[in-house]
Protein backbone atom coordinates (compact mmCIF):
# COMPACT_ATOMS: atom_id res chain seq x y z
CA UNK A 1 13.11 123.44 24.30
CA UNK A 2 14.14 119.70 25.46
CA UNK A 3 11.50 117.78 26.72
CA UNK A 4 11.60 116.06 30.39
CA UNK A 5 10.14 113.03 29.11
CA UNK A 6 9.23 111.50 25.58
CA UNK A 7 6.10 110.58 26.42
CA UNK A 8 3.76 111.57 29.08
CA UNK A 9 0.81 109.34 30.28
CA UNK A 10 -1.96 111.51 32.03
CA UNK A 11 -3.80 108.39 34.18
CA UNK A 12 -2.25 105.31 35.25
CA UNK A 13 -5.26 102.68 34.07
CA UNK A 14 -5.09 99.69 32.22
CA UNK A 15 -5.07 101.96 28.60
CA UNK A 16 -2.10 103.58 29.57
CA UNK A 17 0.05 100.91 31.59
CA UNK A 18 -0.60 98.46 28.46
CA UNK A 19 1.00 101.15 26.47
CA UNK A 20 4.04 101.21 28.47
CA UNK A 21 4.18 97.39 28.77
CA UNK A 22 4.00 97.12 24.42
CA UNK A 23 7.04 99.77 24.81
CA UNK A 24 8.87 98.23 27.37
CA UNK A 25 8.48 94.74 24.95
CA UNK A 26 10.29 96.46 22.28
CA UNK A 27 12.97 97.38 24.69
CA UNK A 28 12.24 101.07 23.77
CA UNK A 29 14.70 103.77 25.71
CA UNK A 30 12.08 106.14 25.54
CA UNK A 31 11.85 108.25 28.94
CA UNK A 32 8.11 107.88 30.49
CA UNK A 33 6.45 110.19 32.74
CA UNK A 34 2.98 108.64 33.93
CA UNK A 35 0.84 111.11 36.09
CA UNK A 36 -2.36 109.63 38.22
CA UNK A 37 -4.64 111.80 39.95
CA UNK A 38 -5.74 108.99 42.21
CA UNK A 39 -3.00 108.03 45.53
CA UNK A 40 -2.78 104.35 44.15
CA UNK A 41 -4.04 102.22 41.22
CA UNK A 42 -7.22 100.76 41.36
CA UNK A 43 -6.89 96.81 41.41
CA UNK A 44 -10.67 96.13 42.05
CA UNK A 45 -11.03 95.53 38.02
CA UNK A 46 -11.28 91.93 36.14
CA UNK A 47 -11.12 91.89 32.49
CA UNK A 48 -12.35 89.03 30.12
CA UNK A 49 -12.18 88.17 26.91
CA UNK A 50 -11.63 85.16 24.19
CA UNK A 51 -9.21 83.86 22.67
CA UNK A 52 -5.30 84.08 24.30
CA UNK A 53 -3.70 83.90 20.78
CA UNK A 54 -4.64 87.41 20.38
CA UNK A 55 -2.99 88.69 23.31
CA UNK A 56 0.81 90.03 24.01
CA UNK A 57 3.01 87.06 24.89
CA UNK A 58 4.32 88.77 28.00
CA UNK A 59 0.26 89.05 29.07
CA UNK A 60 -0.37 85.31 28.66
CA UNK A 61 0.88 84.33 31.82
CA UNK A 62 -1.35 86.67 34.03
CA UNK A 63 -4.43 84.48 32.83
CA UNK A 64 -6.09 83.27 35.83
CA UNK A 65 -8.94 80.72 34.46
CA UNK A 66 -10.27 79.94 30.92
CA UNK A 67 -13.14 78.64 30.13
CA UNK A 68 -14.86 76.63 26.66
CA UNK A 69 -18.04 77.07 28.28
CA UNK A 70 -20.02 80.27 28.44
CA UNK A 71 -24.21 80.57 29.04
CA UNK A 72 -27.01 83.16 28.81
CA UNK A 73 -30.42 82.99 30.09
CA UNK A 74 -33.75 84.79 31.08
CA UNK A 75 -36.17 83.22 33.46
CA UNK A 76 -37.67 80.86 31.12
CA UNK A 77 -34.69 79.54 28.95
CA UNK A 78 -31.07 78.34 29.38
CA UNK A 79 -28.70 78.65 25.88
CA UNK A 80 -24.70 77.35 26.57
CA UNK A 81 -21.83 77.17 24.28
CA UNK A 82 -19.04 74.80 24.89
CA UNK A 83 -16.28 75.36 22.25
CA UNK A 84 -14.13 72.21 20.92
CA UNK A 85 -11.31 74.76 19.80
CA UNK A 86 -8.89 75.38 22.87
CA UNK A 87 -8.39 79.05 20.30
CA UNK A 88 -11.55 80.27 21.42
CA UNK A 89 -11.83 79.85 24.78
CA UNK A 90 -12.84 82.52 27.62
CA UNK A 91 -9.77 83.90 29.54
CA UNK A 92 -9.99 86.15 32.66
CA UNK A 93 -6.65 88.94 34.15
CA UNK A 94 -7.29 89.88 37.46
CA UNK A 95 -6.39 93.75 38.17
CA UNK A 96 -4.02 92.70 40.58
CA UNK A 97 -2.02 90.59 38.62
CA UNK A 98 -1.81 92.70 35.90
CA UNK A 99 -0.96 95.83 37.63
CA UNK A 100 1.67 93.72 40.03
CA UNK A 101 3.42 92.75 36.43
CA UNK A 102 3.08 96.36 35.85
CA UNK A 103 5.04 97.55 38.69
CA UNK A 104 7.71 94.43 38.12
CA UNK A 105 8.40 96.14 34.75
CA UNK A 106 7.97 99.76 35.94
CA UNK A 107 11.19 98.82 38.78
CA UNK A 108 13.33 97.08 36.08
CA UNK A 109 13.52 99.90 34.06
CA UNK A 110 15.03 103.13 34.55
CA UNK A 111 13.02 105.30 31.96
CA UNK A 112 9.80 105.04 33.70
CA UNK A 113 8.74 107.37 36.22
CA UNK A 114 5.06 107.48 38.17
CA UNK A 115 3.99 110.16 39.65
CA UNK A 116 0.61 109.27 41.96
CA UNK A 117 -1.60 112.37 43.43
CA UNK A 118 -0.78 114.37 40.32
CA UNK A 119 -3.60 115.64 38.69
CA UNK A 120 -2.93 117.29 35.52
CA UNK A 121 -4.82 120.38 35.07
CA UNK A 122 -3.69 121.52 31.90
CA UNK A 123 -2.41 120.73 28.77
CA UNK A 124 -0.81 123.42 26.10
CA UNK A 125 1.19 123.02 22.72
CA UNK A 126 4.59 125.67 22.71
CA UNK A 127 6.93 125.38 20.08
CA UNK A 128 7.30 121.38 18.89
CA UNK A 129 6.59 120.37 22.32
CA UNK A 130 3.30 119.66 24.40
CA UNK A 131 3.18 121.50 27.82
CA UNK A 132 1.78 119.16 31.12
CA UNK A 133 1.02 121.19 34.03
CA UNK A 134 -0.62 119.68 37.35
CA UNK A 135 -1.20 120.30 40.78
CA UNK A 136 1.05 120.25 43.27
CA UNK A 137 3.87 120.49 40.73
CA UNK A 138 5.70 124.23 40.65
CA UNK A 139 6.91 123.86 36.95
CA UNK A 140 5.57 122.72 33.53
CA UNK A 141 6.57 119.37 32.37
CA UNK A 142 7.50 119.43 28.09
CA UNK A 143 6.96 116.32 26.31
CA UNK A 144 7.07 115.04 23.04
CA UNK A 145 4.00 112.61 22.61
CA UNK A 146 0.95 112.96 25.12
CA UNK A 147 -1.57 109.99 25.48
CA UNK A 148 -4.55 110.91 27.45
CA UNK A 149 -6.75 108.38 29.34
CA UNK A 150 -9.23 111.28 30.83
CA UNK A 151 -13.26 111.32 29.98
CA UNK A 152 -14.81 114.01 28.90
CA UNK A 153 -17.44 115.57 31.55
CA UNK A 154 -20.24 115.33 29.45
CA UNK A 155 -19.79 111.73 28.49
CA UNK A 156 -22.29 110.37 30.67
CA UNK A 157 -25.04 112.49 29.45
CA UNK A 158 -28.38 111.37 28.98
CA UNK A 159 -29.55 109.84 26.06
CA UNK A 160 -27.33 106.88 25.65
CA UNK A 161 -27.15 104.08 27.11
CA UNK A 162 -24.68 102.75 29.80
CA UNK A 163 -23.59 99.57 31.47
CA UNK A 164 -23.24 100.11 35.17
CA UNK A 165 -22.17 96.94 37.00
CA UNK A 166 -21.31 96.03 40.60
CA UNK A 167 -19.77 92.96 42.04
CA UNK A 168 -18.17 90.72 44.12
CA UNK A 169 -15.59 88.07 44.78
CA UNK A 170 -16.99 85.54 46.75
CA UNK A 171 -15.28 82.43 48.77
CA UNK A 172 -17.65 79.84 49.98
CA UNK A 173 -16.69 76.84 52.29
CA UNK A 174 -18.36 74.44 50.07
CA UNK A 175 -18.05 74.12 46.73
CA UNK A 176 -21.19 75.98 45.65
CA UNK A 177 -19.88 77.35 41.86
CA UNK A 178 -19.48 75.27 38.68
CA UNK A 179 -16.12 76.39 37.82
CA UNK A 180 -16.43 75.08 34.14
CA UNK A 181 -18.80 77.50 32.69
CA UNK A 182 -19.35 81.12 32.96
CA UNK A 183 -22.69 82.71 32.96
CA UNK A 184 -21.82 85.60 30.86
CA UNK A 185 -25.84 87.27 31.03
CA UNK A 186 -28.03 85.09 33.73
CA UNK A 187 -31.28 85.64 34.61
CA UNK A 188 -31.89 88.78 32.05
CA UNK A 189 -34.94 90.56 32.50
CA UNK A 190 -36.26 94.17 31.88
CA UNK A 191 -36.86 96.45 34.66
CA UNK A 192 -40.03 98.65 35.40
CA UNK A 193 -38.12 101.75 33.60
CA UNK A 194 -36.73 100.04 30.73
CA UNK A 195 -33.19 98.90 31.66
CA UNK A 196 -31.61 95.40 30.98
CA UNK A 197 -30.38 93.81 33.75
CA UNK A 198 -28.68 90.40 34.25
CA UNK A 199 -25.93 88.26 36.38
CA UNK A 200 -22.44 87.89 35.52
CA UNK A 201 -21.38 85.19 37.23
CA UNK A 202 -17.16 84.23 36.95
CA UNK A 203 -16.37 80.90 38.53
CA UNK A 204 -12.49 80.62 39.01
CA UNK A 205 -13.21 77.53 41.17
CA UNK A 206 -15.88 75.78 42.83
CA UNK A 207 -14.95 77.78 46.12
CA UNK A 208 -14.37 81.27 44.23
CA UNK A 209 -16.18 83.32 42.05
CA UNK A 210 -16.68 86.70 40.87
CA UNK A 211 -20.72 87.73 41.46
CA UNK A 212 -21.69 90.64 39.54
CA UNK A 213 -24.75 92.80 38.61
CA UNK A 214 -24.95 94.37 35.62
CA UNK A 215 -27.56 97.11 33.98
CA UNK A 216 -27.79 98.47 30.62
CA UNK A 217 -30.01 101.67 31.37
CA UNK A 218 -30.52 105.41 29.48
CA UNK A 219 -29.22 107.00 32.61
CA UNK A 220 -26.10 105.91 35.24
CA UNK A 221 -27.37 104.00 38.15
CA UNK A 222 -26.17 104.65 41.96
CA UNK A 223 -23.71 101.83 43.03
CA UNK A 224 -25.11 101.39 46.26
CA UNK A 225 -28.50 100.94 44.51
CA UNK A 226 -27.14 98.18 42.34
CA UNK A 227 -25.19 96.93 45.60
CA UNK A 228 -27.97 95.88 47.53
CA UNK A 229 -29.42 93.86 44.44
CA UNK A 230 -26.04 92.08 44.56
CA UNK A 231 -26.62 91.11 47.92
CA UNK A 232 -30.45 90.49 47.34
CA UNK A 233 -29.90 88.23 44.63
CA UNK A 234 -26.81 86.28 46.57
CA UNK A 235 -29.23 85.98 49.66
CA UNK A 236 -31.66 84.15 47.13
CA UNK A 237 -29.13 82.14 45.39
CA UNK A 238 -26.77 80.88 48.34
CA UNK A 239 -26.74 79.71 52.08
CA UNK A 240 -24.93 83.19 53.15
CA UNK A 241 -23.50 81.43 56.49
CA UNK A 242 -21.25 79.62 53.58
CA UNK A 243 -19.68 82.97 51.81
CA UNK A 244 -17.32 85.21 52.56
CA UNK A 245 -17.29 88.33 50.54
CA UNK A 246 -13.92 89.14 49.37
CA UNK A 247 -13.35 92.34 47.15
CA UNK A 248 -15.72 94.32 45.53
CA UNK A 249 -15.57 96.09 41.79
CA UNK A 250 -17.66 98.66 40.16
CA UNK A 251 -17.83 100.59 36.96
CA UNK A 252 -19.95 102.80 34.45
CA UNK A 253 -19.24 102.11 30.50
CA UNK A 254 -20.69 104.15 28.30
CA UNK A 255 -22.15 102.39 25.22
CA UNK A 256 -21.39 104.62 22.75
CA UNK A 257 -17.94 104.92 20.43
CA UNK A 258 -15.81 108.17 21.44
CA UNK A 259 -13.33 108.86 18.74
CA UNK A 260 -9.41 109.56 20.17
CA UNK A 261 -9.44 113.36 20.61
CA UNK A 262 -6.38 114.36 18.13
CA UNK A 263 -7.31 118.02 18.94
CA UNK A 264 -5.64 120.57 16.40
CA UNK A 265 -4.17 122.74 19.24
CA UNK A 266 -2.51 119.92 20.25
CA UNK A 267 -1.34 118.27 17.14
CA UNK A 268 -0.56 114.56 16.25
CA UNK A 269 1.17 113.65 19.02
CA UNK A 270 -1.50 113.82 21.25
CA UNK A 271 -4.00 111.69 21.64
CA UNK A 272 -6.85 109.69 23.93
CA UNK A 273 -6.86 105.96 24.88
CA UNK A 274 -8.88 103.63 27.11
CA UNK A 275 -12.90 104.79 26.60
CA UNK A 276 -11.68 108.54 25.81
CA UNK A 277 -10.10 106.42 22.92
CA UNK A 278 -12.71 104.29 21.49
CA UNK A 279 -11.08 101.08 22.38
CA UNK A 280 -14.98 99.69 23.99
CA UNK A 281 -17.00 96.87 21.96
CA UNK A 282 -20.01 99.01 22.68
CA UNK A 283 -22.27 96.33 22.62
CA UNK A 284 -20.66 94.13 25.31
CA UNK A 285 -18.19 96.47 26.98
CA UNK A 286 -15.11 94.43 26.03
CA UNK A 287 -12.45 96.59 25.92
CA UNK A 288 -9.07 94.50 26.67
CA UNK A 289 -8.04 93.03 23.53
CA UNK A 290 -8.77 96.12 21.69
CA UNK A 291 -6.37 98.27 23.89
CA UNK A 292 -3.79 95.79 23.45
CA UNK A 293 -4.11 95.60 19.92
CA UNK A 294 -3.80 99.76 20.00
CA UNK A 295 -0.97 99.87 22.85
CA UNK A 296 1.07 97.59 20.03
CA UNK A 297 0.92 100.03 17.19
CA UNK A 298 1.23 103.22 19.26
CA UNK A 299 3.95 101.83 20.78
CA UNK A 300 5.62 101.62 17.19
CA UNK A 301 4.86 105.48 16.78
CA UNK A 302 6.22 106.21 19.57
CA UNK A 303 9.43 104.57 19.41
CA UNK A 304 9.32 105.63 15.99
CA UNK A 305 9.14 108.91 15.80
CA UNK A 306 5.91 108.87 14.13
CA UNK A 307 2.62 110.50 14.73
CA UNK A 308 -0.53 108.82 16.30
CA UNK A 309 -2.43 106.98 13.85
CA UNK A 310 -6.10 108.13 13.40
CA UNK A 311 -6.52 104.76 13.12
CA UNK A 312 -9.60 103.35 15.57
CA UNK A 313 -8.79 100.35 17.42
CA UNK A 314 -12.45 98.61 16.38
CA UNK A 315 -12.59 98.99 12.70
CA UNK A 316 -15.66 100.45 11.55
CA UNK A 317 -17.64 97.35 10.71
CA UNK A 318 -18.14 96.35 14.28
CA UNK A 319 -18.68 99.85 15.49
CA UNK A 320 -21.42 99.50 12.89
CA UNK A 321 -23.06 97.00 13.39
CA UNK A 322 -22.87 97.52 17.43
CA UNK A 323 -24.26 100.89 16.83
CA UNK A 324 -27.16 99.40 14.95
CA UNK A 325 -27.64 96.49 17.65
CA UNK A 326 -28.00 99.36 19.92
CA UNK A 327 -30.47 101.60 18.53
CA UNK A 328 -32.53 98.65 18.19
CA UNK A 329 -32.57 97.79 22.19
CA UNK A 330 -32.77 101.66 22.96
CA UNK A 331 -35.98 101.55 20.16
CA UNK A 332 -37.69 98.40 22.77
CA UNK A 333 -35.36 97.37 25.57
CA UNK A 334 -38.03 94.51 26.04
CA UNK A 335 -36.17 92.49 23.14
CA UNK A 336 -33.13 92.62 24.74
CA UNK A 337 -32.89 88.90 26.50
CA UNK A 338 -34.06 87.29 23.27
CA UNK A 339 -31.81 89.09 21.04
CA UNK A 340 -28.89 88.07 23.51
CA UNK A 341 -30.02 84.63 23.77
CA UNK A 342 -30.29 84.36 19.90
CA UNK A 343 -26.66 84.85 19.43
CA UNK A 344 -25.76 82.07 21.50
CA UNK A 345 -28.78 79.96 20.42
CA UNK A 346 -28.38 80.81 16.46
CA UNK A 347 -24.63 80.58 16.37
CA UNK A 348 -21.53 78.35 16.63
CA UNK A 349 -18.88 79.08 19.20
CA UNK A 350 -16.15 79.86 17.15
CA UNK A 351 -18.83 82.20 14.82
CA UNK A 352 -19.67 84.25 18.14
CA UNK A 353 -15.77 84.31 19.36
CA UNK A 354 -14.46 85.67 15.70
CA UNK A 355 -17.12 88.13 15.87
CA UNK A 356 -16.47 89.26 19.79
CA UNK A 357 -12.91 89.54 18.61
CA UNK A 358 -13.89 91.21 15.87
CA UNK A 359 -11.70 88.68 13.61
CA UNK A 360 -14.92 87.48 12.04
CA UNK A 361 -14.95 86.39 8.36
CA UNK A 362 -17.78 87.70 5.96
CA UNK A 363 -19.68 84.17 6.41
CA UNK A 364 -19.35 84.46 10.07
CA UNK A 365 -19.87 87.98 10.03
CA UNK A 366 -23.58 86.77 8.36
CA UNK A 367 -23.84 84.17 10.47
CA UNK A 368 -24.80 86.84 13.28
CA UNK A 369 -26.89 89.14 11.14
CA UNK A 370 -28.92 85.84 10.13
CA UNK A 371 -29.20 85.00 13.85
CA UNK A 372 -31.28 88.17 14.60
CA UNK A 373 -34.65 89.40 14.34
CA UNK A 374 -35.23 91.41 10.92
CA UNK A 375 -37.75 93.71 12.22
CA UNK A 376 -35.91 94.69 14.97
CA UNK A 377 -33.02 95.85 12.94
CA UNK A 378 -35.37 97.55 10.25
CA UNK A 379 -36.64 99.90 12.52
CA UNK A 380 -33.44 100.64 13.76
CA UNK A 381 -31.74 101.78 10.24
């Protein structure tokens, strides 16, 4: 049986569109079918993350702002880093820029189709090919390689925790933001039932800025619930006659590693990206660099011939060590704001960068473990 397309991409996210950028850098031929559920992408995202040197070359021009200042605080104390090394600095891609390159790439070429209000419903193995089928589609689609972005139902289950954030892009008339330094956790503080919550606050100017709430909680939190503290805590912050809200962004991640799904009806050339695919810092929620770093080398199977890797994106040292960081908040989520402020308080800049990038070396790498509270960690083993 011929296949309609070489590879089939079932969700049109970041995961996914990064994969098809890394192949369209290689100038692969390969013929791409990309099938979205949704009528349209969603540009209401903002990724972050340090240091440009690890990103795709073609990526490096979509970088909005960096920054070599970052902060965390609670209400008592204020800790800042302001890296020296230009390597290490704090970059921000806006959704729409990255998915307007996207679409620039997707027109040039003539191997890449997208296929919007397609849910797939189904996937089968026949013969040496993988079987799509979706709705609103008469006929099967065969492919040779299948990468799925999908989450599992269950994945936001009780008993782990989750980052559920809201926020918006705000425009004042005056200049009311410090544009050279982000406040990557502000105002942290623990919540009657036990959930972390803090201000994210993204200055791309001193007129602009990105205002977001953020929770790390057991259970996912309504977004209009978390809305209306976004607008609380702007009302207490700002003059509101001066802002005009712009766009506004929400998400859930769940802060716990899923392993890529390489199920054995479907075989090796199937497998799951994005959060279905482990690429999350489950600590922090950083996710960009990680994908990239994945898209690159599945890219290489692809064009290849090969099978997927079952190769994780985040090798196992940092999943460790995350997954030990967070036992110990879900043990007492009350340490949470000193533990956070500790890394930035106890460390250097490039020592926290290396290890966000997870390109730390072994004396950086106990740098951090120094930094935090023994007990803590004890109880958590």
């Amino acid at each position: 049986m011929k296949a309609a397309y070489d590879l089939s991409c079932i969700g049109i996210g970041m995961a996914n569109a990064s994969l098809v950028l890394a192949l369209n850098d290689i100038k692969s031929q390969r013929k791409i079918g990309m099938f979205e559920a949704e009528d349209s992408f969603d540009i209401a995202r903002t990724w972050c993350f340090w240091g440009k040197e690890h990103l795709p070359n073609y990526l490096k021009p979509l970088i909005s702002k960096s920054w070599s200042k970052w902060q965390v605080s609670d209400e008592i104390d204020t800790f800042q880093h302001n890296s020296k090394n230009p390597k290490q600095h704090y970059h921000c891609i806006k959704g729409a820029d990255f998915y307007q390159f996207f679409m620039e790439q997707c027109h040039k070429s003539k191997h890449i189709e997208l296929h919007f209000s397609k849910p797939v419903t189904d996937v089968q193995k026949r013969d040496k090919s993988l079987i799509l089928n979706t709705e609103h589609m008469a006929t099967s689609i065969t492919s040779n390689y299948i990468v799925d972005s999908r989450l599992d139902k269950h994945v936001n289950a009780k008993g782990n925790l989750f980052q559920c954030f809201v926020g918006v892009w705000l425009e004042s008339s005056t200049a009311l933001f410090d544009s050279s330094c982000v406040g990557l956790m502000e105002q942290m503080t623990v919540t009657n039932d036990g959930a972390l919550r803090f201000v994210y606050i993204l200055p791309i100017d001193d007129h602009r800025a990105l205002y977001e709430v953020t929770y790390f909680s057991q259970s996912v939190l309504p977004f209009n619930i978390i809305k209306q503290e976004v607008n609380a805590k702007i009302a207490e912050r700002f003059d509101l006659k001066k802002l005009r809200a712009l766009t506004w962004e929400r998400g859930v991640i769940p802060m716990h590693t899923m392993k890529p799904q390489n199920h054995l009806k479907f075989g090796q050339f199937y497998t799951r990206n994005g959060i279905a695919g482990g690429h999350v810092r489950t600590s922090s929620g950083y996710t960009f660099l990680p994908t990239q770093r994945w898209a690159k080398e599945a890219a290489y199977q692809i064009n290849t011939g090969q099978p997927f890797a079952q190769k994780m994106p985040i090798s196992i040292r940092y999943r460790l060590m995350d997954r030990l960081f967070l036992r110990a908040l879900k043990n007492n989520m009350l340490i949470a704001p000193n533990l956070f402020k500790l890394l930035i308080q106890r460390t250097s800049p490039d020592c926290f960068t290396q290890f966000m990038t997870e390109s730390a070396s072994f004396k950086d790498l106990t740098n951090i473990i120094l930094a935090m509270p023994k007990r803590a960690f004890l109880r958590a083993l």
